[in-house]
Protein backbone atom coordinates (compact mmCIF):
# COMPACT_ATOMS: atom_id res chain seq x y z
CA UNK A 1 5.87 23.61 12.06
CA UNK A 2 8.91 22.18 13.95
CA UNK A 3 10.04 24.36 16.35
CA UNK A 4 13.25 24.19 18.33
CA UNK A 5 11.59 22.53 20.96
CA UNK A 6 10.21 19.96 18.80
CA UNK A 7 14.08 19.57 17.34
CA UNK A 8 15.03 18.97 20.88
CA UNK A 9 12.75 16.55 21.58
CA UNK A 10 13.18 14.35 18.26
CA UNK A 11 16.54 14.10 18.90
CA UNK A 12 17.47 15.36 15.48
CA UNK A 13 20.99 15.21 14.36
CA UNK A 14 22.32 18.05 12.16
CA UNK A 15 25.11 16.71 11.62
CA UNK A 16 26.56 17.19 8.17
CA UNK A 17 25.91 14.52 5.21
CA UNK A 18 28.52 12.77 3.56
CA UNK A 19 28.71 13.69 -0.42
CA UNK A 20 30.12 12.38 -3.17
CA UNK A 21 31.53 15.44 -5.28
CA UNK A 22 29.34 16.26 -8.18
CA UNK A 23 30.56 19.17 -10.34
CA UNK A 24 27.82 19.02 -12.36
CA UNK A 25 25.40 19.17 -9.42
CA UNK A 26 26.53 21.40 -6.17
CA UNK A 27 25.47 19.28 -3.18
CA UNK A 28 22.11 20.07 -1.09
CA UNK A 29 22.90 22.94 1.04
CA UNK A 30 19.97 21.79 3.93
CA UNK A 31 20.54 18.67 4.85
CA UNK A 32 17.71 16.11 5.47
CA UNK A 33 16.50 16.26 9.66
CA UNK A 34 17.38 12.41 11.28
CA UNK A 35 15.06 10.84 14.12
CA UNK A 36 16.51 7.92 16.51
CA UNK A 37 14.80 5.13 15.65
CA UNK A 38 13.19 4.69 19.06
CA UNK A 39 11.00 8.03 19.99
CA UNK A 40 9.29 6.71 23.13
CA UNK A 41 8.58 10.77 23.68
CA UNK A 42 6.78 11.70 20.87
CA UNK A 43 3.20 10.58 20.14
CA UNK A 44 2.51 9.93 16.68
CA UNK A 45 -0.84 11.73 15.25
CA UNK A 46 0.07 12.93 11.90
CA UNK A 47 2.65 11.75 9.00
CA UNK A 48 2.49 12.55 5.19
CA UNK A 49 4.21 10.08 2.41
CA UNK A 50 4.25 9.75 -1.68
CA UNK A 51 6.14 7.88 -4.21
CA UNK A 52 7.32 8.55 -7.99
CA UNK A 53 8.91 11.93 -7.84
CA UNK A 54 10.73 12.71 -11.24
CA UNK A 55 13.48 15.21 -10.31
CA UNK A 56 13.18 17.12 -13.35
CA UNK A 57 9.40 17.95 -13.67
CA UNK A 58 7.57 20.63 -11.24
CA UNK A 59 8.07 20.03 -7.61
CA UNK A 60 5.06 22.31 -6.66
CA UNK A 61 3.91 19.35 -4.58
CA UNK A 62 5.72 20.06 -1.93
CA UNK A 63 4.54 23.50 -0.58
CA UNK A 64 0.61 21.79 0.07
CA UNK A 65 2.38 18.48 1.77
CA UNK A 66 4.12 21.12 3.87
CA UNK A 67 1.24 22.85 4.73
CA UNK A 68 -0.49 19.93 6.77
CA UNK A 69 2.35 20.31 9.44
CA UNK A 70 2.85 16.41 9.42
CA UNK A 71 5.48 15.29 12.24
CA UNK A 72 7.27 14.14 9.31
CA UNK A 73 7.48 12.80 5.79
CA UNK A 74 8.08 8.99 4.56
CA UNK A 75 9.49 8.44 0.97
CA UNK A 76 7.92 4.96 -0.40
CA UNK A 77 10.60 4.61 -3.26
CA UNK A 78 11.07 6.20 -6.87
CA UNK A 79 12.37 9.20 -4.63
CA UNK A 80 14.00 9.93 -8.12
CA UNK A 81 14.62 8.50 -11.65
CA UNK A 82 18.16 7.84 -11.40
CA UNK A 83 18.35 4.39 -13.57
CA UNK A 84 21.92 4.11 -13.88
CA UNK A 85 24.53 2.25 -13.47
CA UNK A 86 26.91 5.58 -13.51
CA UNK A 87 27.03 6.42 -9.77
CA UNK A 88 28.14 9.73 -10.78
CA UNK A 89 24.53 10.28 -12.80
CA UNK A 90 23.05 9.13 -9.74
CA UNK A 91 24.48 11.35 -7.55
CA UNK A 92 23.47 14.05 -9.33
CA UNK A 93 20.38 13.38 -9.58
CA UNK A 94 19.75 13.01 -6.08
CA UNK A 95 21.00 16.48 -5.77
CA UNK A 96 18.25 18.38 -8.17
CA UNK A 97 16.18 17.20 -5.84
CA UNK A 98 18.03 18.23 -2.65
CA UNK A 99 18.44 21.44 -3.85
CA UNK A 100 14.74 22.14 -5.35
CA UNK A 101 13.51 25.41 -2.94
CA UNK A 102 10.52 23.67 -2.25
CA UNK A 103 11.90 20.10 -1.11
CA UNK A 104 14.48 22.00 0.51
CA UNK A 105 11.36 23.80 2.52
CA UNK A 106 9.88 20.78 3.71
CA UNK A 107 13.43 19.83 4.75
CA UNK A 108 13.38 22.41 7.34
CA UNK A 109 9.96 21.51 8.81
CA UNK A 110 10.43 18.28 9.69
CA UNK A 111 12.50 14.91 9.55
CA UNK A 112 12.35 12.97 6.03
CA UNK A 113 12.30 9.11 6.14
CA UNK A 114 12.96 6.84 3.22
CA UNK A 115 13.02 3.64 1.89
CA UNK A 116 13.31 2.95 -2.30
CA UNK A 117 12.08 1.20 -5.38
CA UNK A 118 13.90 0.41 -8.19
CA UNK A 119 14.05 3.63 -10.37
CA UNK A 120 16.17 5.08 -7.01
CA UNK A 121 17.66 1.82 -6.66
CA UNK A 122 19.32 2.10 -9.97
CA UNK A 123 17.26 0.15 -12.47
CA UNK A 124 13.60 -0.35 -13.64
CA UNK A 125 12.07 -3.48 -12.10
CA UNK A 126 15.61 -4.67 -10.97
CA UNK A 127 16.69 -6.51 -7.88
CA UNK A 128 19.16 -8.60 -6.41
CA UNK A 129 20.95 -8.58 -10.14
CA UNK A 130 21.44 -5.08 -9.88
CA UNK A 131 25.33 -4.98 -10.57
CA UNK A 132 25.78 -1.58 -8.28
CA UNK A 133 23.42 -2.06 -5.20
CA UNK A 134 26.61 -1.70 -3.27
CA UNK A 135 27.46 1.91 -4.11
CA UNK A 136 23.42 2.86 -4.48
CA UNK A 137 23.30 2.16 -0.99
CA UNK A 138 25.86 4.37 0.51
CA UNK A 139 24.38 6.93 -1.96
CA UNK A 140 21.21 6.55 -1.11
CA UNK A 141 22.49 6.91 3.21
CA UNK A 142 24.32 9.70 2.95
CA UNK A 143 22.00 11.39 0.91
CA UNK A 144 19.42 10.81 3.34
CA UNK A 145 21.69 11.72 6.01
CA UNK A 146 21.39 8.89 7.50
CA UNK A 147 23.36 8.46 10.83
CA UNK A 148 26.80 7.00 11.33
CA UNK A 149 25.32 4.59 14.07
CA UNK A 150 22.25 3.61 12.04
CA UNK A 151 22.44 -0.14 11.72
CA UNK A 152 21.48 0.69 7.98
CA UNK A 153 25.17 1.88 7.44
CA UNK A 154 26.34 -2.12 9.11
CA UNK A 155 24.26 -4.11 7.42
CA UNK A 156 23.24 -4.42 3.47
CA UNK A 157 20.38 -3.44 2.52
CA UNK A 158 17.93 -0.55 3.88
CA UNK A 159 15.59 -1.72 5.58
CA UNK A 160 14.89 -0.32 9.19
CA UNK A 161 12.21 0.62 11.57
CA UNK A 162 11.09 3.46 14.02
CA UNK A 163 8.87 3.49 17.03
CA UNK A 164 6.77 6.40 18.04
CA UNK A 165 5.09 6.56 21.81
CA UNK A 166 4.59 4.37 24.96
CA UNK A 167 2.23 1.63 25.55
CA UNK A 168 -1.05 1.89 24.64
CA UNK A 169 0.45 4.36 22.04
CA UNK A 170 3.32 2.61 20.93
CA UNK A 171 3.36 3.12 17.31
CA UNK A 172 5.69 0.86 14.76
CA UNK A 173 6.87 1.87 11.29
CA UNK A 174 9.00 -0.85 9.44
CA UNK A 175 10.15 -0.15 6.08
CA UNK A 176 11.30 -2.60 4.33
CA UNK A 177 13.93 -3.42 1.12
CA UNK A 178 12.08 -4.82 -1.95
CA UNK A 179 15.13 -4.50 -4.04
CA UNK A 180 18.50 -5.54 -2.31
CA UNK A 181 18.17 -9.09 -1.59
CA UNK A 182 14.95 -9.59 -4.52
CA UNK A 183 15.62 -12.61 -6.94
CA UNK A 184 14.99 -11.95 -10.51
CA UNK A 185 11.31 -12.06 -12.01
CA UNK A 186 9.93 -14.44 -14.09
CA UNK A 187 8.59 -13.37 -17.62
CA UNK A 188 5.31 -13.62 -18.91
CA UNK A 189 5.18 -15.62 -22.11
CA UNK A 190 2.01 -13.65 -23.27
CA UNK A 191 -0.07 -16.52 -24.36
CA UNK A 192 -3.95 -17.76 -23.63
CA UNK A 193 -5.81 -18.57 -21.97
CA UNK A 194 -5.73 -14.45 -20.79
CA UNK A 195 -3.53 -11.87 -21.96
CA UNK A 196 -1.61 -10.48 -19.11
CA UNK A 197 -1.27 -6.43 -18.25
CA UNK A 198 2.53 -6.43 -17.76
CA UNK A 199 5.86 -8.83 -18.74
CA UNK A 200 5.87 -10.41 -15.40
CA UNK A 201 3.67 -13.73 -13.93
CA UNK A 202 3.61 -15.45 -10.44
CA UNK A 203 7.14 -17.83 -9.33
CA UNK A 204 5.74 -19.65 -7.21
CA UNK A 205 9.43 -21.51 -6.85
CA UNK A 206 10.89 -22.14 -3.17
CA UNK A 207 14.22 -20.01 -4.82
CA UNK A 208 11.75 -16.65 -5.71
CA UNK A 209 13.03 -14.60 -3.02
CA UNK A 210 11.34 -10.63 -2.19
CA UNK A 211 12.81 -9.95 1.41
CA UNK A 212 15.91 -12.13 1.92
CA UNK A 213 16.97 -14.78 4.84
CA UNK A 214 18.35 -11.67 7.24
CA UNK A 215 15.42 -9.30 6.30
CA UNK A 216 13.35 -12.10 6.81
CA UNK A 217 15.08 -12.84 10.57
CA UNK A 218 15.11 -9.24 11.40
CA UNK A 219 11.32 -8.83 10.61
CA UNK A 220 9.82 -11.48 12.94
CA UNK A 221 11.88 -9.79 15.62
CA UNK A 222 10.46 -6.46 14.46
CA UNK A 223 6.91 -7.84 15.11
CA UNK A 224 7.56 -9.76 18.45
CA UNK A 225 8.53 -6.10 19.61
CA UNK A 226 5.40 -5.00 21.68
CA UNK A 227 3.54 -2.10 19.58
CA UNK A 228 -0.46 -1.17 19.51
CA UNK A 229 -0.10 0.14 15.76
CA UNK A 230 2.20 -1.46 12.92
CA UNK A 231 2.40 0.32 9.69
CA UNK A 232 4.22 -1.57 6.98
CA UNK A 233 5.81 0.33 4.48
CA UNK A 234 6.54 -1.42 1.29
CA UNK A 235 7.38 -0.16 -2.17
CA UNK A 236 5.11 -2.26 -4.36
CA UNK A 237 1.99 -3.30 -3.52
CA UNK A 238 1.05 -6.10 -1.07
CA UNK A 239 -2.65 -6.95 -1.69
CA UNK A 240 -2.61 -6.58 -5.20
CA UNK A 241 -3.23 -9.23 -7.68
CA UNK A 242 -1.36 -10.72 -10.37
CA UNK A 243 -1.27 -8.07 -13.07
CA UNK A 244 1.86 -8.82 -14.77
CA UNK A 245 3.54 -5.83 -13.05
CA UNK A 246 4.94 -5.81 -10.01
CA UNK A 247 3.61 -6.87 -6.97
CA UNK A 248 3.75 -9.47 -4.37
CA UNK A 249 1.84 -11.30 -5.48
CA UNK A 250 4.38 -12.30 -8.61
CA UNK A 251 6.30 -14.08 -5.52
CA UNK A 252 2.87 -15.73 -3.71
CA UNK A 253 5.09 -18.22 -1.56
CA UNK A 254 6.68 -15.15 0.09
CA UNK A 255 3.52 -13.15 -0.05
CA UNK A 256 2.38 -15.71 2.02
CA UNK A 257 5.64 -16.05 4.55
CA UNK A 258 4.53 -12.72 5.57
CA UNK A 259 0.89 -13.63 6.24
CA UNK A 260 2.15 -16.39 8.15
CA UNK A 261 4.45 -14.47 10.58
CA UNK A 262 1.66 -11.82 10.64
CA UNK A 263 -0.61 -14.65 12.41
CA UNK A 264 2.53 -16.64 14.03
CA UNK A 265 3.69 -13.41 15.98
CA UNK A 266 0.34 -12.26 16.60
CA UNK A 267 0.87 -9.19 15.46
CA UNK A 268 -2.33 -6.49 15.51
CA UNK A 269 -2.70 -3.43 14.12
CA UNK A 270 -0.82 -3.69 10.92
CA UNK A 271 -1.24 -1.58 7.93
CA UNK A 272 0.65 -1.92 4.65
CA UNK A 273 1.55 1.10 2.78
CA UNK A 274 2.57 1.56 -0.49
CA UNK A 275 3.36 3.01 -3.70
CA UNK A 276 4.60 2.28 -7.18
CA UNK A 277 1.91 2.62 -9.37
CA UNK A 278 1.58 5.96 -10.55
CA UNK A 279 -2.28 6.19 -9.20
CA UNK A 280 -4.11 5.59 -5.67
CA UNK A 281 -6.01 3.06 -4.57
CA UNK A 282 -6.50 0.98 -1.58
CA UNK A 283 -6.73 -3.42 -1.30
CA UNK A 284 -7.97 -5.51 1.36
CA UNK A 285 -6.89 -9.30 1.96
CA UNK A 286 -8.74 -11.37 4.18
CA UNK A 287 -6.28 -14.75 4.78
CA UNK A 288 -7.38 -17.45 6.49
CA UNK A 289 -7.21 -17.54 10.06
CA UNK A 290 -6.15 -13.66 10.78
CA UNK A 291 -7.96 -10.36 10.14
CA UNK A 292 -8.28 -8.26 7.28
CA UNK A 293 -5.30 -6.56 5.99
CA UNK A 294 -5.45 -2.88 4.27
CA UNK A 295 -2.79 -1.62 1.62
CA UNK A 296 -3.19 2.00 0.86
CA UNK A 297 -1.40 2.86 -2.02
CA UNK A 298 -0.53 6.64 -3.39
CA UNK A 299 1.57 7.43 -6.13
CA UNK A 300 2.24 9.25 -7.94
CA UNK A 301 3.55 12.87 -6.90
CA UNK A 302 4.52 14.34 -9.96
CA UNK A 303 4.11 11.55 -12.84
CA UNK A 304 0.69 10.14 -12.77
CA UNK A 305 -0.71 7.93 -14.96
CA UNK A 306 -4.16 7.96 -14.72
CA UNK A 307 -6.80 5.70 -12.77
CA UNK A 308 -4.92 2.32 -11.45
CA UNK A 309 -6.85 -0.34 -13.14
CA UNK A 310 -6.31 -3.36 -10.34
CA UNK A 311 -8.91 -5.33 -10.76
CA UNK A 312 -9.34 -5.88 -6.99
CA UNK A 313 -8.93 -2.59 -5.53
CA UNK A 314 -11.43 -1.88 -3.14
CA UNK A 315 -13.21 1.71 -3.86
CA UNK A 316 -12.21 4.28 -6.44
CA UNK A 317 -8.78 4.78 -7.40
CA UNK A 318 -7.24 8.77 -8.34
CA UNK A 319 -5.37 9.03 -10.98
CA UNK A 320 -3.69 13.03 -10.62
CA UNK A 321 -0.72 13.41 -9.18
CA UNK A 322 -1.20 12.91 -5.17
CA UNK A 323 0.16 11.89 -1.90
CA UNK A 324 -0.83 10.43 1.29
CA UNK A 325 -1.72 11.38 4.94
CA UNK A 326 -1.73 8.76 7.91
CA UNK A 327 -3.55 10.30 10.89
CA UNK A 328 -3.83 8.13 14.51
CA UNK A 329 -6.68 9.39 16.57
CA UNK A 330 -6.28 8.29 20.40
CA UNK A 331 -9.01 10.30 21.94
CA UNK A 332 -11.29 7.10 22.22
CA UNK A 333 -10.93 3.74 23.74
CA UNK A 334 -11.11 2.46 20.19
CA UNK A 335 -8.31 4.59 18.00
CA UNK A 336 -8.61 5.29 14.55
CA UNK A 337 -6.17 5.18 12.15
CA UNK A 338 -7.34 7.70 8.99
CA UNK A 339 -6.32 7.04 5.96
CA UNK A 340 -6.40 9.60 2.83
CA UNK A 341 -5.10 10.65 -0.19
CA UNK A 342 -4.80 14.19 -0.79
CA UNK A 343 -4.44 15.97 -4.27
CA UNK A 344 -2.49 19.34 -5.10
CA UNK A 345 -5.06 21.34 -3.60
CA UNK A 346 -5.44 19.25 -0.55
CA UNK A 347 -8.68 18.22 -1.19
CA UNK A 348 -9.10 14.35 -0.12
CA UNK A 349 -9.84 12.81 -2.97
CA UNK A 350 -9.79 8.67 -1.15
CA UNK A 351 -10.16 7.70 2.73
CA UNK A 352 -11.06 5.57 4.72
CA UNK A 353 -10.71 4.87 8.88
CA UNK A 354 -9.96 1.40 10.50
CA UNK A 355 -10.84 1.48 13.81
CA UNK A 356 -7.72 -0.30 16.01
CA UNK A 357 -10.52 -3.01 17.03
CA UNK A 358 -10.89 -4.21 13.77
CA UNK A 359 -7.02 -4.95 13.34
CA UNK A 360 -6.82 -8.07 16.11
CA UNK A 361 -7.37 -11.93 15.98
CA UNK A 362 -10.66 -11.81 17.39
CA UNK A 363 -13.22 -14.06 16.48
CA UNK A 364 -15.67 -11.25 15.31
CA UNK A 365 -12.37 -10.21 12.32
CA UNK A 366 -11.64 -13.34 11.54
CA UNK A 367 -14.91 -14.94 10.36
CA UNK A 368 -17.82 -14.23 8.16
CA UNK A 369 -20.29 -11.68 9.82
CA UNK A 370 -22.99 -11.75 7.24
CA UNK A 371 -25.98 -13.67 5.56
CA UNK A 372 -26.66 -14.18 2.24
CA UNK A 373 -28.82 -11.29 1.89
CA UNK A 374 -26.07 -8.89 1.94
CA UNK A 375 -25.07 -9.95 -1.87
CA UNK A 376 -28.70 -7.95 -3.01
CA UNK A 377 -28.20 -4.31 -4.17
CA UNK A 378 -25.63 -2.26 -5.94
CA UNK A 379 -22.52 -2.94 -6.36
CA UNK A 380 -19.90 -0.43 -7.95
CA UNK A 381 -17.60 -2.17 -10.10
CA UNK A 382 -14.72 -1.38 -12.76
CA UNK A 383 -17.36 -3.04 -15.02
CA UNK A 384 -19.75 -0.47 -13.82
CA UNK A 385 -22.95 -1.33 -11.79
CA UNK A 386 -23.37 -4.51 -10.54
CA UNK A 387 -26.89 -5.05 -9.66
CA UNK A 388 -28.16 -7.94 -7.52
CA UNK A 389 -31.31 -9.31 -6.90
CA UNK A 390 -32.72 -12.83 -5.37
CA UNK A 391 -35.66 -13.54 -6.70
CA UNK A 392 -37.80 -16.75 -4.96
CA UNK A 393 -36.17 -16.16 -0.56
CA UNK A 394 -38.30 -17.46 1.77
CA UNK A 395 -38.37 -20.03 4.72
CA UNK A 396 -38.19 -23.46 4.65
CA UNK A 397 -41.09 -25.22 6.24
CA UNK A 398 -38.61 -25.47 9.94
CA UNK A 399 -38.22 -22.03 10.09
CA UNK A 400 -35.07 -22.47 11.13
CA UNK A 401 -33.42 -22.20 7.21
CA UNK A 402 -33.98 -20.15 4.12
CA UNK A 403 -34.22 -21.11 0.90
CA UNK A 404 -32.71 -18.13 -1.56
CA UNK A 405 -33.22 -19.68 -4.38
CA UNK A 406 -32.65 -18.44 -7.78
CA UNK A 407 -30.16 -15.18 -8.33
CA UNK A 408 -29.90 -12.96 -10.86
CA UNK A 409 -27.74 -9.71 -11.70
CA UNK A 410 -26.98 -7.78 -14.06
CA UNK A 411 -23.28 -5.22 -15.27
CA UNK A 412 -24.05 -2.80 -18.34
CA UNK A 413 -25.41 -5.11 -20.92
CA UNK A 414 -23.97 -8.51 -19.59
CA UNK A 415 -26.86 -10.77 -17.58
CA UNK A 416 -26.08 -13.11 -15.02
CA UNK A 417 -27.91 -15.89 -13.71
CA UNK A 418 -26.71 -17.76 -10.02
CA UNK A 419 -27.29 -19.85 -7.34
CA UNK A 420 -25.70 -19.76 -3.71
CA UNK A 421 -23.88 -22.51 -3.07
CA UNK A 422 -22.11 -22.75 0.23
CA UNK A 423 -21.80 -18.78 1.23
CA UNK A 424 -21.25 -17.95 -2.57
CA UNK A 425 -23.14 -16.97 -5.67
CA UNK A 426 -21.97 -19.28 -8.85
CA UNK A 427 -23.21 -19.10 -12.36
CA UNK A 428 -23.10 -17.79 -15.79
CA UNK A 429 -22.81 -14.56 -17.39
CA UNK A 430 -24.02 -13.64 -20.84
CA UNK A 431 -23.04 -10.49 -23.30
CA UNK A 432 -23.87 -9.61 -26.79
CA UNK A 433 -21.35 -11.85 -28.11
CA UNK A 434 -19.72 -13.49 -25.96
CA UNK A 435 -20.64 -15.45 -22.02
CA UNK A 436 -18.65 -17.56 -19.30
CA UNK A 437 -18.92 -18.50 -15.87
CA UNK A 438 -19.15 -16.42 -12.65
CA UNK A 439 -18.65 -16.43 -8.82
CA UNK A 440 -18.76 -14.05 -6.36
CA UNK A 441 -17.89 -14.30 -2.20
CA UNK A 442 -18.35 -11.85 0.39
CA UNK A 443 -16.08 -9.94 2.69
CA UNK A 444 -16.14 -10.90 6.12
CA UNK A 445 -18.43 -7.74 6.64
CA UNK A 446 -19.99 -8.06 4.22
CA UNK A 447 -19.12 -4.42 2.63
CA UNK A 448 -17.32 -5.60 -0.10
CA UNK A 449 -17.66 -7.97 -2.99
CA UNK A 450 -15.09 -10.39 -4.78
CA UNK A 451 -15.85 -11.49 -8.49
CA UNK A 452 -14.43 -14.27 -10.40
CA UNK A 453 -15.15 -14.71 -14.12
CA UNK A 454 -13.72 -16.51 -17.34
CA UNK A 455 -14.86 -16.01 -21.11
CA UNK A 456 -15.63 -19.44 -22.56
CA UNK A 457 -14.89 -22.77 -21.50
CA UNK A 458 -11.39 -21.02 -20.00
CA UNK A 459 -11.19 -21.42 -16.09
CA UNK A 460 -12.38 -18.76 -13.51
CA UNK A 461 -9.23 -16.87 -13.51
CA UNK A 462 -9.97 -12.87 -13.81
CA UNK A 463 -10.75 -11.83 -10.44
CA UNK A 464 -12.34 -7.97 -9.43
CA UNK A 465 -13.95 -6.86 -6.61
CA UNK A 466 -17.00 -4.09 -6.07
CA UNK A 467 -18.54 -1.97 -3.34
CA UNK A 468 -21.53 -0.59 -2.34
CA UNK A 469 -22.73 2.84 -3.61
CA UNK A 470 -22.95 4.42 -0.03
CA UNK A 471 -20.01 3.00 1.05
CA UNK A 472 -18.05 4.67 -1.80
CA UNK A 473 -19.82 8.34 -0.41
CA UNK A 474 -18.04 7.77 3.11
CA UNK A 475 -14.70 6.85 1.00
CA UNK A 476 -14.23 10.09 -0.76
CA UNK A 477 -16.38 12.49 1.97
CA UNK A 478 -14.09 15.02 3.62
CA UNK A 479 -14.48 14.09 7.85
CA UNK A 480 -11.38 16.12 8.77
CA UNK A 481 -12.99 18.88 10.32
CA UNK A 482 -15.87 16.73 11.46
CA UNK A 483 -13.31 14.35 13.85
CA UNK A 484 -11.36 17.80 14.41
CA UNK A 485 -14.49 18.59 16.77
């Protein structure tokens, strides 16, 4: 609970919002608690955030997310379903939600921060084209209650950033704007060699644009600033694949630009966060040259849509309605940051903990640290289980080199048959009617597995990844009261 003290300490402003009259829709009588964006007083150890929150279906969530106290709560965008062009029907939907009793509980708890996707925005899947970004902006600020000296209110678009602590506990949050400044997606024609998921397929054009030349400028500055822990907060997903909905991946030369200034600014500690996709999951990229990178996706609170099916999430995904908790323990030389998703009961239903050590250029995070043996075992899979075996290992007369020999593995009632071939396992894959070619790679530690098939002659295109079986018991296993101790 935020007491007055806390208040004091945040720096909140109370100040009143500004509102566009509604008579349909009386305006929020609490309005939303404001932060500076610099809190060098305040140590950051607990936040909560969610995503796709339909204004007009139950709102129950928000009694449970209040109960875990968290110092306060981040919006990842589709804050409502206002897809209009009608600022007016906007407007008013913005206020259902200001005024629901429970969201107007969590409003007096603690300070509410906010960045949006499109269905807030205005318009499903829009960007840049979106006729009335102007006026969803200053809707969008002032329902916030966003300050009059926020550089948010001088600039367009909404993206920002807070800091949290001193020092060694200097914590970052950026959120950035994947819709102001977006350029328009490129359709899927929906023809073979593989059917695609969604309408939407990879630009990989110099003029496919996600963050925008001044968004762009104002985010290397962002991480030159010194900070020990940089979460990320982006709409849609980062580490997702191709799908045909959206992610970044639909814009890979951008995608990219931010892997790039990741590794240019040497930049540790960051953590993407996300939302969009009306389930939870979490992704890992490992790019050349800098360490692995975690997206931890929930969504949805009130609208979910079952199990995501990205083909390279990493670990289970949840599919009831859910939201997220970010904790940052500093008791040890080597912080943790815990990650989990949490349903309507509270009851974690994914996690998982990076130790800080893990997120730095390092030699030991940014190569392989693994042998071939770690492929054998069980692996599980959206396929199902994925076992490996090698069959003929042994030495090589020096000693000093093994020779693996011939693989096998087999996925419900498909066979595989591989070979390693420098660090990876390639081959073929046979079902009851139907066979193609394989490949699989290892993560760096050698916890996770990448797979790469095709159907046919077609090329290796439909990528997945797997995990081991005990692995997945630490990923859903309740530790909060164990690291409470």
């Amino acid at each position: 609970m935020i007491t007055n003290q806390h208040i004091n300490m945040w720096g909140i402003i109370l100040s009143a919002a500004l509102w566009y009259p509604c008579s349909a829709q009386p305006e929020p009588t609490v309005p939303h608690l404001t932060i500076p964006n610099d809190n060098p007083d305040v140590t950051l150890t607990k936040f909560s955030y969610g995503s796709c929150n339909k204004q007009n279906m139950n709102q129950d969530h928000w009694q449970v997310i209040s109960s875990n106290n968290p110092q306060f709560w981040l919006w990842l965008g589709d804050n409502i379903y206002g897809d209009s062009e009608d600022m007016t029907i906007l407007e008013k939907k913005y206020n259902l939600l200001g005024n629901d009793p429970g969201y107007v509980g969590l409003k007096k708890t603690c300070p509410v921060l906010a960045t949006w996707d499109d269905h807030d925005y205005g318009k499903n899947d829009a960007g840049n084209d979106f006729v009335k970004r102007k006026e969803s902006q200053q809707i969008f600020l002032n329902f916030f209650n966003e300050r009059e000296d926020s550089p948010r209110r001088k600039r367009p678009g909404i993206y920002t950033s807070y800091y949290f602590g001193k020092q060694n506990k200097r914590v970052q949050l950026i959120l950035l704007d994947t819709r102001y400044f977006r350029t328009p997606l490129k359709s899927s024609p929906r023809i073979p060699p593989y059917q695609p998921m969604g309408n939407y397929k990879p630009d990989s054009s110099p003029s496919a644009k996600m963050l925008g030349k001044a968004q762009w400028e104002w985010l290397e500055q962002e991480l030159l600033t010194p900070a020990r822990i940089r979460l990320i907060a982006t709409s849609i997903q980062f580490c997702a694949p191709a799908n045909g909905f959206e992610t970044w991946m639909n814009m890979p030369l951008e995608r990219q630009r931010m892997i790039n200034l990741i590794k240019s600014t040497k930049a540790e500690g960051v953590v993407f966060l996300s939302g969009d996709i009306h389930g939870a999951e979490m992704g890992i990229e490992e790019p050349k040259g800098g360490y692995s990178l975690i997206d931890f996706t929930s969504s949805s609170l009130n609208l979910p849509l079952g199990g995501a099916k990205t083909r390279r999430r990493i670990g289970p995904a949840y599919g009831g309605r859910n939201f997220g908790i970010v904790e940052i323990d500093w008791r040890s030389e080597d912080p943790v940051i815990w990650l989990s998703i949490r349903d309507l009961k509270n009851k974690p239903r994914l996690q998982h903990q990076v130790p800080l050590s893990r997120l730095n250029f390092s030699d030991k995070n940014r190569h392989q640290q693994h042998n071939p043996n770690s492929f054998v075992g069980e692996w599980q899979t959206i396929f199902g289980v994925l076992k490996i075996s090698n069959n003929a290992a042994k030495p090589t007369k020096d000693n000093n080199n093994i020779d693996y020999g011939i693989w096998s593995a087999s996925c419900g009632d498909r066979t595989l048959n591989l070979k390693l071939e420098a660090e990876e396992l390639h081959g073929t894959w046979q079902g009851e009617n139907c066979g193609g070619k394989v490949r699989f790679r290892l993560s760096r530690d050698g916890r996770f597995i990448y797979g790469e098939h095709s159907e046919g002659d077609l090329p290796l295109q439909l990528d997945w990844a797997g995990w081991k079986t005990e692995w997945e018991k630490n990923f859903t296993r309740d530790d909060y009261q164990l690291r409470k101790k």
